[in-house]
PDB file of N, CA and C in Angstrom:
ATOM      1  N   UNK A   1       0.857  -1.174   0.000  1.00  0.00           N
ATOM      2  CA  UNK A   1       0.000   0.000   0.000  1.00  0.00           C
ATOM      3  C   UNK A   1       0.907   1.242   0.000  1.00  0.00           C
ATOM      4  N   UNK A   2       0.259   2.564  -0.862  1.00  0.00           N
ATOM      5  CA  UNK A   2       1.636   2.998  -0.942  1.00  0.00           C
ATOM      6  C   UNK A   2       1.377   4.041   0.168  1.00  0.00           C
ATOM      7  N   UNK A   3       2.090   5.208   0.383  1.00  0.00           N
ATOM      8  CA  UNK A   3       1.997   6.274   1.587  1.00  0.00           C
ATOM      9  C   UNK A   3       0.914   6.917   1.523  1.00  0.00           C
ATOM     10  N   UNK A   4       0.360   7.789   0.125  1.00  0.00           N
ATOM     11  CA  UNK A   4      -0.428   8.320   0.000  1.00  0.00           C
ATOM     12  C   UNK A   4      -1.892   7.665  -0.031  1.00  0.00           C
ATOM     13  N   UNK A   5      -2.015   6.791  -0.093  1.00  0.00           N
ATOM     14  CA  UNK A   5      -3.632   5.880   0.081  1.00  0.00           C
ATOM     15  C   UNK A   5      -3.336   5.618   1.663  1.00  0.00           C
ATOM     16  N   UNK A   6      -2.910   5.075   2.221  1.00  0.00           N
ATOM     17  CA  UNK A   6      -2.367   5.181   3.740  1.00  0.00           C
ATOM     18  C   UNK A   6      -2.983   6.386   4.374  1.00  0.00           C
ATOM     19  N   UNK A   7      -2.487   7.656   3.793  1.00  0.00           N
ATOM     20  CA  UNK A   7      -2.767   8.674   4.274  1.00  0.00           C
ATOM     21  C   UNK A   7      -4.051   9.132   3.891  1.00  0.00           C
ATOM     22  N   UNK A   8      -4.563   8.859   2.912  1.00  0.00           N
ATOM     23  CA  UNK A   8      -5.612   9.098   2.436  1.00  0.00           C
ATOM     24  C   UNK A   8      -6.874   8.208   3.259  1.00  0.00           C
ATOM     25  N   UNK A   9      -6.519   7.033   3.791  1.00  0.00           N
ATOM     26  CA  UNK A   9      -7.853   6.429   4.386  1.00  0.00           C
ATOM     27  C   UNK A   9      -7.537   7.064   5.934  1.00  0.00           C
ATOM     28  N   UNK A  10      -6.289   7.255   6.564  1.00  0.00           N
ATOM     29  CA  UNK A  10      -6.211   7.613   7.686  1.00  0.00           C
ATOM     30  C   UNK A  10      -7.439   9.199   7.778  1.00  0.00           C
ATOM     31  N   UNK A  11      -7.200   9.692   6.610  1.00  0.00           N
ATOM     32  CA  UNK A  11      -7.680  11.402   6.562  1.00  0.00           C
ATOM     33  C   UNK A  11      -9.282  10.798   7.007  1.00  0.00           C
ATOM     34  N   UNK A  12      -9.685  10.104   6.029  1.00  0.00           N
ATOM     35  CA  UNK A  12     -11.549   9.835   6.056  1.00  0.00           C
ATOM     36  C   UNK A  12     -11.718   9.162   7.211  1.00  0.00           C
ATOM     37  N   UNK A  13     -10.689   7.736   7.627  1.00  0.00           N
ATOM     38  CA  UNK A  13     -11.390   7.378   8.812  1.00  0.00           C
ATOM     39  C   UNK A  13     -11.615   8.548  10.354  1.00  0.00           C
ATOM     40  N   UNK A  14     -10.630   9.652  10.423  1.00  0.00           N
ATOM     41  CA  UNK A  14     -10.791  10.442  11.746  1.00  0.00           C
ATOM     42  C   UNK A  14     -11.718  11.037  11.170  1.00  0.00           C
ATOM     43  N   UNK A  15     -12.529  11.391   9.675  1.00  0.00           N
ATOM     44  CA  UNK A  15     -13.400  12.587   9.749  1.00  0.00           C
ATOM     45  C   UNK A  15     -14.656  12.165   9.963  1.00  0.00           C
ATOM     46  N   UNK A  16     -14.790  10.461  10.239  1.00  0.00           N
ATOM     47  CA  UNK A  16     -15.899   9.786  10.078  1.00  0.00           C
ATOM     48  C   UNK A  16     -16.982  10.340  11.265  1.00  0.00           C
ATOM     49  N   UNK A  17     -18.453  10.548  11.227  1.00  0.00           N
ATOM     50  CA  UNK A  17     -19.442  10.896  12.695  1.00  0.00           C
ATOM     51  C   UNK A  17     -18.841   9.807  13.684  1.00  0.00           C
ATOM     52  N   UNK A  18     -19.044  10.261  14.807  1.00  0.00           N
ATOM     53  CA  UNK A  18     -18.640   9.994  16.130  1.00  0.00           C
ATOM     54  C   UNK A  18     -18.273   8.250  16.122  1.00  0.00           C
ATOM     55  N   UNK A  19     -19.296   7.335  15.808  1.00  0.00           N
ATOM     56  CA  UNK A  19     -19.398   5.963  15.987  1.00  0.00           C
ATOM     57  C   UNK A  19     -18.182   5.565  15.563  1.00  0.00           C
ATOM     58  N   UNK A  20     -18.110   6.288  13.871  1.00  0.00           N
ATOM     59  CA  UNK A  20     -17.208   5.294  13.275  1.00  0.00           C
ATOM     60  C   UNK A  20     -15.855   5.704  13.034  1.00  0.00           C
ATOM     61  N   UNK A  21     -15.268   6.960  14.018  1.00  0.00           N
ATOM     62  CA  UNK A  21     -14.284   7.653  13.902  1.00  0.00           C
ATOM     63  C   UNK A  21     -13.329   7.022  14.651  1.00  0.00           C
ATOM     64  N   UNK A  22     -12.181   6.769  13.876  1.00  0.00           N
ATOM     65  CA  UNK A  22     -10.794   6.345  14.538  1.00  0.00           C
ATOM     66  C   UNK A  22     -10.190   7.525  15.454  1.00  0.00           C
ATOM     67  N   UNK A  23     -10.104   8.484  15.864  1.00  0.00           N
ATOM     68  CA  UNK A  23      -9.849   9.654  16.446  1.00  0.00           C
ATOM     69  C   UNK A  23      -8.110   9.287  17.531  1.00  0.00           C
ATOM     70  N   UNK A  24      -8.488   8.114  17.984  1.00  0.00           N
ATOM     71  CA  UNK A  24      -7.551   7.072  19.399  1.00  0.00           C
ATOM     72  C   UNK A  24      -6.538   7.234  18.795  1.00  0.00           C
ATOM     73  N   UNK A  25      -6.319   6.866  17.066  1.00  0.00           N
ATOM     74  CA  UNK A  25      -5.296   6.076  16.527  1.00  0.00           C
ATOM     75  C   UNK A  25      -3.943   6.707  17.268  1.00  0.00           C
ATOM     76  N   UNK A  26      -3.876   8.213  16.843  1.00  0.00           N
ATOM     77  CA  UNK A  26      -2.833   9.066  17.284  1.00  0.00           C
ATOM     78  C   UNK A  26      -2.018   8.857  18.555  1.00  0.00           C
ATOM     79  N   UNK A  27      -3.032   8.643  19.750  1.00  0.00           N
ATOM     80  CA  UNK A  27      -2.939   8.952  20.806  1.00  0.00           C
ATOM     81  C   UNK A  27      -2.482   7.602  21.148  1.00  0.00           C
ATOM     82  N   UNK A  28      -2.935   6.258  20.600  1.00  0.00           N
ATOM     83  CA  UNK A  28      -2.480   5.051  20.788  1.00  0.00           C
ATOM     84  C   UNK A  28      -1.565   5.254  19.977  1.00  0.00           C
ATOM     85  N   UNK A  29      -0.821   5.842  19.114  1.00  0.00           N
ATOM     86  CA  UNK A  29       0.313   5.405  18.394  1.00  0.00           C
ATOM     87  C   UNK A  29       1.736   6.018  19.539  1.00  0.00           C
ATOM     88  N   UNK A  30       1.129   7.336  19.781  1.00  0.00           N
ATOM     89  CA  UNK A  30       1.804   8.010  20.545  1.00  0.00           C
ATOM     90  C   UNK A  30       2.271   7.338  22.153  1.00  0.00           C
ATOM     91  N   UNK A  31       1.443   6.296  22.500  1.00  0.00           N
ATOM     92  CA  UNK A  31       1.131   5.549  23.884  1.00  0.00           C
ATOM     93  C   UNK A  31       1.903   4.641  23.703  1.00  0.00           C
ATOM     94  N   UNK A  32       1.779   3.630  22.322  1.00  0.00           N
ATOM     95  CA  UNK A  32       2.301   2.648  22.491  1.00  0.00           C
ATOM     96  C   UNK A  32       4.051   2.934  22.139  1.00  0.00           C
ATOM     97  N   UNK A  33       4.393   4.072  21.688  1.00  0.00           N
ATOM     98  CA  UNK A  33       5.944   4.110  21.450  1.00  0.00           C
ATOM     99  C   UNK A  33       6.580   4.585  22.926  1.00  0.00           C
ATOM    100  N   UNK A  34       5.927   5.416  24.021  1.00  0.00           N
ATOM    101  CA  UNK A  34       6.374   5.575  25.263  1.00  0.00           C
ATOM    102  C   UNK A  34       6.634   4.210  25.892  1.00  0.00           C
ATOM    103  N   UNK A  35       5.185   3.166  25.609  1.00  0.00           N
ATOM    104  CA  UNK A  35       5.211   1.806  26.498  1.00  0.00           C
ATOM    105  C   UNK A  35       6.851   0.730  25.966  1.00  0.00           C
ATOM    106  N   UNK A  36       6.646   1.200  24.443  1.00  0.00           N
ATOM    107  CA  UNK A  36       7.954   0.691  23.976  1.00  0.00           C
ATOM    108  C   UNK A  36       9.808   0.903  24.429  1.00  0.00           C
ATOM    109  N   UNK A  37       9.295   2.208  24.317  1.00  0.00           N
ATOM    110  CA  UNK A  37      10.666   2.884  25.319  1.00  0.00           C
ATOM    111  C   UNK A  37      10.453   2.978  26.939  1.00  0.00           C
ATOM    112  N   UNK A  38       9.796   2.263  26.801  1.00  0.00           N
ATOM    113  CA  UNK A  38       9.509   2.116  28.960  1.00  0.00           C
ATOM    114  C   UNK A  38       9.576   3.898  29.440  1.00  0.00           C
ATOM    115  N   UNK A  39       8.982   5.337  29.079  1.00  0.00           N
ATOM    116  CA  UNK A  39       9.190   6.349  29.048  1.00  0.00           C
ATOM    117  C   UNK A  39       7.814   6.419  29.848  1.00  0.00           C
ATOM    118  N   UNK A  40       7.539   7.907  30.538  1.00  0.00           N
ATOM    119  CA  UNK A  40       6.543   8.287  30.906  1.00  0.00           C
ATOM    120  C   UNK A  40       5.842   9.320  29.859  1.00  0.00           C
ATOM    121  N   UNK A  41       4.286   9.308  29.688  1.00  0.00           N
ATOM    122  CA  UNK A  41       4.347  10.641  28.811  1.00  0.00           C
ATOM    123  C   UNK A  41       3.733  11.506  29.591  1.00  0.00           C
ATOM    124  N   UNK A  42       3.728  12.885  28.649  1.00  0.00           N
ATOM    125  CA  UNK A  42       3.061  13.713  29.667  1.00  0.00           C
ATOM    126  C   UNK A  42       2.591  14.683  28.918  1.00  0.00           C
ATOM    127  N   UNK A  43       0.914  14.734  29.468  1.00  0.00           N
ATOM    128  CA  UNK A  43       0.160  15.166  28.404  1.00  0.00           C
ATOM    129  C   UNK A  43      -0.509  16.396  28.913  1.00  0.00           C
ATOM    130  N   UNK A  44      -1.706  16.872  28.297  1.00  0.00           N
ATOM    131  CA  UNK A  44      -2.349  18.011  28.563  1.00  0.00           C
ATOM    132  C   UNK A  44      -4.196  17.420  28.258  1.00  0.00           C
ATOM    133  N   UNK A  45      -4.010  16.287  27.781  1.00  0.00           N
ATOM    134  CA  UNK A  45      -5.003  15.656  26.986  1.00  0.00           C
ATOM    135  C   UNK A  45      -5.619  14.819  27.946  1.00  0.00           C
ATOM    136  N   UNK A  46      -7.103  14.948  27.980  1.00  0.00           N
ATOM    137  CA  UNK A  46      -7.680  14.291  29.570  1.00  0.00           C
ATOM    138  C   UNK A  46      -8.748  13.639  28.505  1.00  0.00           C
ATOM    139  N   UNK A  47      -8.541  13.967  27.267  1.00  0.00           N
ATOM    140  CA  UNK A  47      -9.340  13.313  26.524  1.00  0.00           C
ATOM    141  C   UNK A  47      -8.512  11.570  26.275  1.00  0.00           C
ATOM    142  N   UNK A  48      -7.516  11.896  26.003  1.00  0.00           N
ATOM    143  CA  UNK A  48      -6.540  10.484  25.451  1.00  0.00           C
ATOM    144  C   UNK A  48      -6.543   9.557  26.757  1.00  0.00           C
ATOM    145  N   UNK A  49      -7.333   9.847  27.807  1.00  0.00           N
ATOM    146  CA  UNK A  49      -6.744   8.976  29.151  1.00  0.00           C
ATOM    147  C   UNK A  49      -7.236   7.343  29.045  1.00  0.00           C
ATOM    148  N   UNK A  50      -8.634   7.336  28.514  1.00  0.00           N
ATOM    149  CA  UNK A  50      -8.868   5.976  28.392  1.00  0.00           C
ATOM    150  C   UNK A  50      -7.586   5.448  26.832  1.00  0.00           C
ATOM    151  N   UNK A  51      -7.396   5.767  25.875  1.00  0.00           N
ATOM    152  CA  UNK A  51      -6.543   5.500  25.066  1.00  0.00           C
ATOM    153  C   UNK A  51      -5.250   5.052  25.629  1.00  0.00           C
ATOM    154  N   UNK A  52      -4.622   6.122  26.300  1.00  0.00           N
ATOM    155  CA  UNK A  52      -3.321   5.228  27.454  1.00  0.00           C
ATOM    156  C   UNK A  52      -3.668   4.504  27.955  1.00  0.00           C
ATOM    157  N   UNK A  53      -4.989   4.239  28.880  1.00  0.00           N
ATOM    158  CA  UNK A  53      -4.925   3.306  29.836  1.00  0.00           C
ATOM    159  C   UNK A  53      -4.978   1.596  29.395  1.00  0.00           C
ATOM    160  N   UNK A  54      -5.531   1.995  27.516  1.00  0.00           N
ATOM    161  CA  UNK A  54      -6.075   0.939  26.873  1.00  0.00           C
ATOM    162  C   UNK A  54      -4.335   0.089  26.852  1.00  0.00           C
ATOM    163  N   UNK A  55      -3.640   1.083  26.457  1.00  0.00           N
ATOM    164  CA  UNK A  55      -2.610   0.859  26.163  1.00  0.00           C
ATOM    165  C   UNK A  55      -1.244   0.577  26.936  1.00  0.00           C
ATOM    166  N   UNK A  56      -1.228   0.692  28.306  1.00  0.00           N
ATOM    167  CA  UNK A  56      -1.376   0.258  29.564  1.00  0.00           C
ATOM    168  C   UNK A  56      -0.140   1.198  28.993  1.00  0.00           C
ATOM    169  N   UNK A  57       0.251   2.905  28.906  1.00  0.00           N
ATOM    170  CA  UNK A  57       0.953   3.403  29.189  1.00  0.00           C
ATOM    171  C   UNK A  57       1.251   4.205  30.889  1.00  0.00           C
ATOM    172  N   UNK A  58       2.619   4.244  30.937  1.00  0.00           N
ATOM    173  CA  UNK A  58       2.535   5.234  31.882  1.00  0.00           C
ATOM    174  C   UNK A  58       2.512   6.909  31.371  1.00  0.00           C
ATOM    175  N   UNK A  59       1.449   7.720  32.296  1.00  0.00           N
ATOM    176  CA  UNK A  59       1.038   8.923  32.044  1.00  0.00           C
ATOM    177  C   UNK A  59       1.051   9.745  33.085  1.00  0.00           C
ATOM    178  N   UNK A  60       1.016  10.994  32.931  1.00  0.00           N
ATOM    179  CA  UNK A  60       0.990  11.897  33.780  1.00  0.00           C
ATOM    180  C   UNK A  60       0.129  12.959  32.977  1.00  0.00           C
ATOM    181  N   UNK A  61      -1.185  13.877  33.469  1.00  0.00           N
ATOM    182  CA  UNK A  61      -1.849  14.697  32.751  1.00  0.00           C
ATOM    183  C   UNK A  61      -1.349  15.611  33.406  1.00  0.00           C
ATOM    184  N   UNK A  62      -0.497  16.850  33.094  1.00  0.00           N
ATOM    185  CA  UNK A  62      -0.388  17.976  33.555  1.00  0.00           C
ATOM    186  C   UNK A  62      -1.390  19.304  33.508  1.00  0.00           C
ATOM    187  N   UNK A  63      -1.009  19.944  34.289  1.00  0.00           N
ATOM    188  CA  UNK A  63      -1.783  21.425  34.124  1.00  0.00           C
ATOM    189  C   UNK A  63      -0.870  22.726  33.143  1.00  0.00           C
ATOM    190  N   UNK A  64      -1.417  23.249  32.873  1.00  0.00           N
ATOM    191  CA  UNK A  64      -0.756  24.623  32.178  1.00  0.00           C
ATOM    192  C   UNK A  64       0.474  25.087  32.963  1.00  0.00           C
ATOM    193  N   UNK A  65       0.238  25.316  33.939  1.00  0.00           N
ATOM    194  CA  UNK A  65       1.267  26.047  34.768  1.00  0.00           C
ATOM    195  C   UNK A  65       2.311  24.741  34.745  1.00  0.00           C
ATOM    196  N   UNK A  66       2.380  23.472  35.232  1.00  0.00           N
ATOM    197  CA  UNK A  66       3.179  22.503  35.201  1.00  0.00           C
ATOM    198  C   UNK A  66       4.159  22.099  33.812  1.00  0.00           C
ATOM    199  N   UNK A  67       3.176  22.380  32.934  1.00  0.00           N
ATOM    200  CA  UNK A  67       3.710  22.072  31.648  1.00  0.00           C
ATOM    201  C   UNK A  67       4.569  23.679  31.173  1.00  0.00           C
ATOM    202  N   UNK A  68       4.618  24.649  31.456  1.00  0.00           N
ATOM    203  CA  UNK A  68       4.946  26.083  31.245  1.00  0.00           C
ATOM    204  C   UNK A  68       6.742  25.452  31.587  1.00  0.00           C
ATOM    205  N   UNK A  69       6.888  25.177  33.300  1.00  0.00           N
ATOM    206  CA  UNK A  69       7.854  24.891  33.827  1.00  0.00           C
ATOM    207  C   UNK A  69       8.988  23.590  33.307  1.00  0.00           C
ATOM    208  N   UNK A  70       7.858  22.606  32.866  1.00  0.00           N
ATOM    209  CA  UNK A  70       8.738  21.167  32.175  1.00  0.00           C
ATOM    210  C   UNK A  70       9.582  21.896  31.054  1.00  0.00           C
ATOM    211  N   UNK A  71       8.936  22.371  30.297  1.00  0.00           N
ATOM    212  CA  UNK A  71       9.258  23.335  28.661  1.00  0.00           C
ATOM    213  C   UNK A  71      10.207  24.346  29.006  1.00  0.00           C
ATOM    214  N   UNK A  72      10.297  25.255  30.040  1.00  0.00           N
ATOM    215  CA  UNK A  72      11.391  25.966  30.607  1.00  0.00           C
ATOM    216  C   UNK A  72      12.976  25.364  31.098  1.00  0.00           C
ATOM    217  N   UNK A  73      12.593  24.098  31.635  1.00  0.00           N
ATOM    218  CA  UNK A  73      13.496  23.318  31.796  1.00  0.00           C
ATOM    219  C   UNK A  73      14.612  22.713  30.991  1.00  0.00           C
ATOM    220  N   UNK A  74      13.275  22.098  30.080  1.00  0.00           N
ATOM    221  CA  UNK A  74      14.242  21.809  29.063  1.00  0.00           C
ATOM    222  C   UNK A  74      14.688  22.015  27.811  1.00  0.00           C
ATOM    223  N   UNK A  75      14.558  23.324  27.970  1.00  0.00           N
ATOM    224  CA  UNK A  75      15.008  24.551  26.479  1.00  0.00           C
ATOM    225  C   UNK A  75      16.698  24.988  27.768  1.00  0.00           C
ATOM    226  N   UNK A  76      16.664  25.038  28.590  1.00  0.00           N
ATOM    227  CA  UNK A  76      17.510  25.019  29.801  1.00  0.00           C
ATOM    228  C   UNK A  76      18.402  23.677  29.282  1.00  0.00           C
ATOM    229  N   UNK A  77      17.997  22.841  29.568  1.00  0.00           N
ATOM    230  CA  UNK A  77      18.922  21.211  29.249  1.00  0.00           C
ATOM    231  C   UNK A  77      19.605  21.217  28.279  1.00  0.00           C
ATOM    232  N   UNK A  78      18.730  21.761  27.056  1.00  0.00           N
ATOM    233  CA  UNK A  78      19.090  21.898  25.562  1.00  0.00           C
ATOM    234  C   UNK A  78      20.310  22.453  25.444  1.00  0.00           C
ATOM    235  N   UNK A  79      20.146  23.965  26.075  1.00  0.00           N
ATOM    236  CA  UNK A  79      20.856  24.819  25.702  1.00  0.00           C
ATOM    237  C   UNK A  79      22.284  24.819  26.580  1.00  0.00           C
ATOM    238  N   UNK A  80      22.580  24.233  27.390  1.00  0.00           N
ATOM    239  CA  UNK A  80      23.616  23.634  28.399  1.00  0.00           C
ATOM    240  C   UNK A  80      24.312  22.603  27.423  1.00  0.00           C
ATOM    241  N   UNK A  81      23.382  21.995  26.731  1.00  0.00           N
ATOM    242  CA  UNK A  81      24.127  21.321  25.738  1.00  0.00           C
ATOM    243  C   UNK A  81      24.766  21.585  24.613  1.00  0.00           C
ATOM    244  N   UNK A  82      24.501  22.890  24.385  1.00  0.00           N
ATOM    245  CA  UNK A  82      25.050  23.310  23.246  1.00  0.00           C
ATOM    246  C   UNK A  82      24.056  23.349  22.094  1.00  0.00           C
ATOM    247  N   UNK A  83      22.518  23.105  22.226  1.00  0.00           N
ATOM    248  CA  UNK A  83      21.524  22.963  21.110  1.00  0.00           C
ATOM    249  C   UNK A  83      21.069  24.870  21.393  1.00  0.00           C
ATOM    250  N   UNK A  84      19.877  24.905  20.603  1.00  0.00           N
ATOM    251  CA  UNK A  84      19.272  26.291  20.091  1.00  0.00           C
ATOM    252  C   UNK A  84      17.873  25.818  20.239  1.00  0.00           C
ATOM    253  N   UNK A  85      16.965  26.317  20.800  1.00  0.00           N
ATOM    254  CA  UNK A  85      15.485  26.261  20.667  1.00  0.00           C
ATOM    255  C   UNK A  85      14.757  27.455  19.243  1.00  0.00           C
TER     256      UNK A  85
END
């Protein structure tokens, strides 16, 4: 199958009404590569929680203010390293 039909059924299945909408896929794709790297994720998304849990990731839902500080940090880490944000 080539990329673009791939991408093309991915586009219609999320736009499908509620029943028949894949919407998870993302959020399970995103779940299952943390569970793969044994990583924690950390989200903002209280919608994706049954999707992790399906996916027996570890999660953490942060708040605005929490997530402000993680992102401060590590533009900090980055840049100690010698990277550029």
């Amino acid at each position: 199958m080539s990329a673009h039909v791939l991408l093309e059924t991915y586009s219609v299945l999320t736009r499908l009404p509620a029943p028949h909408r894949i919407a998870p896929v993302y959020d399970a794709l995103i779940a299952a590569t943390a569970v793969h790297h044994s990583a924690t994720l950390l989200t903002r998304d209280r919608r994706a929680r049954a999707t992790y849990d399906f996916v027996h990731a570890h999660y953490v839902v942060l708040r605005a203010v929490v997530l402000r500080a993680v992102v401060l940090r590590a533009r900090e880490l980055f840049a100690l390293a010698g990277g550029e944000c």
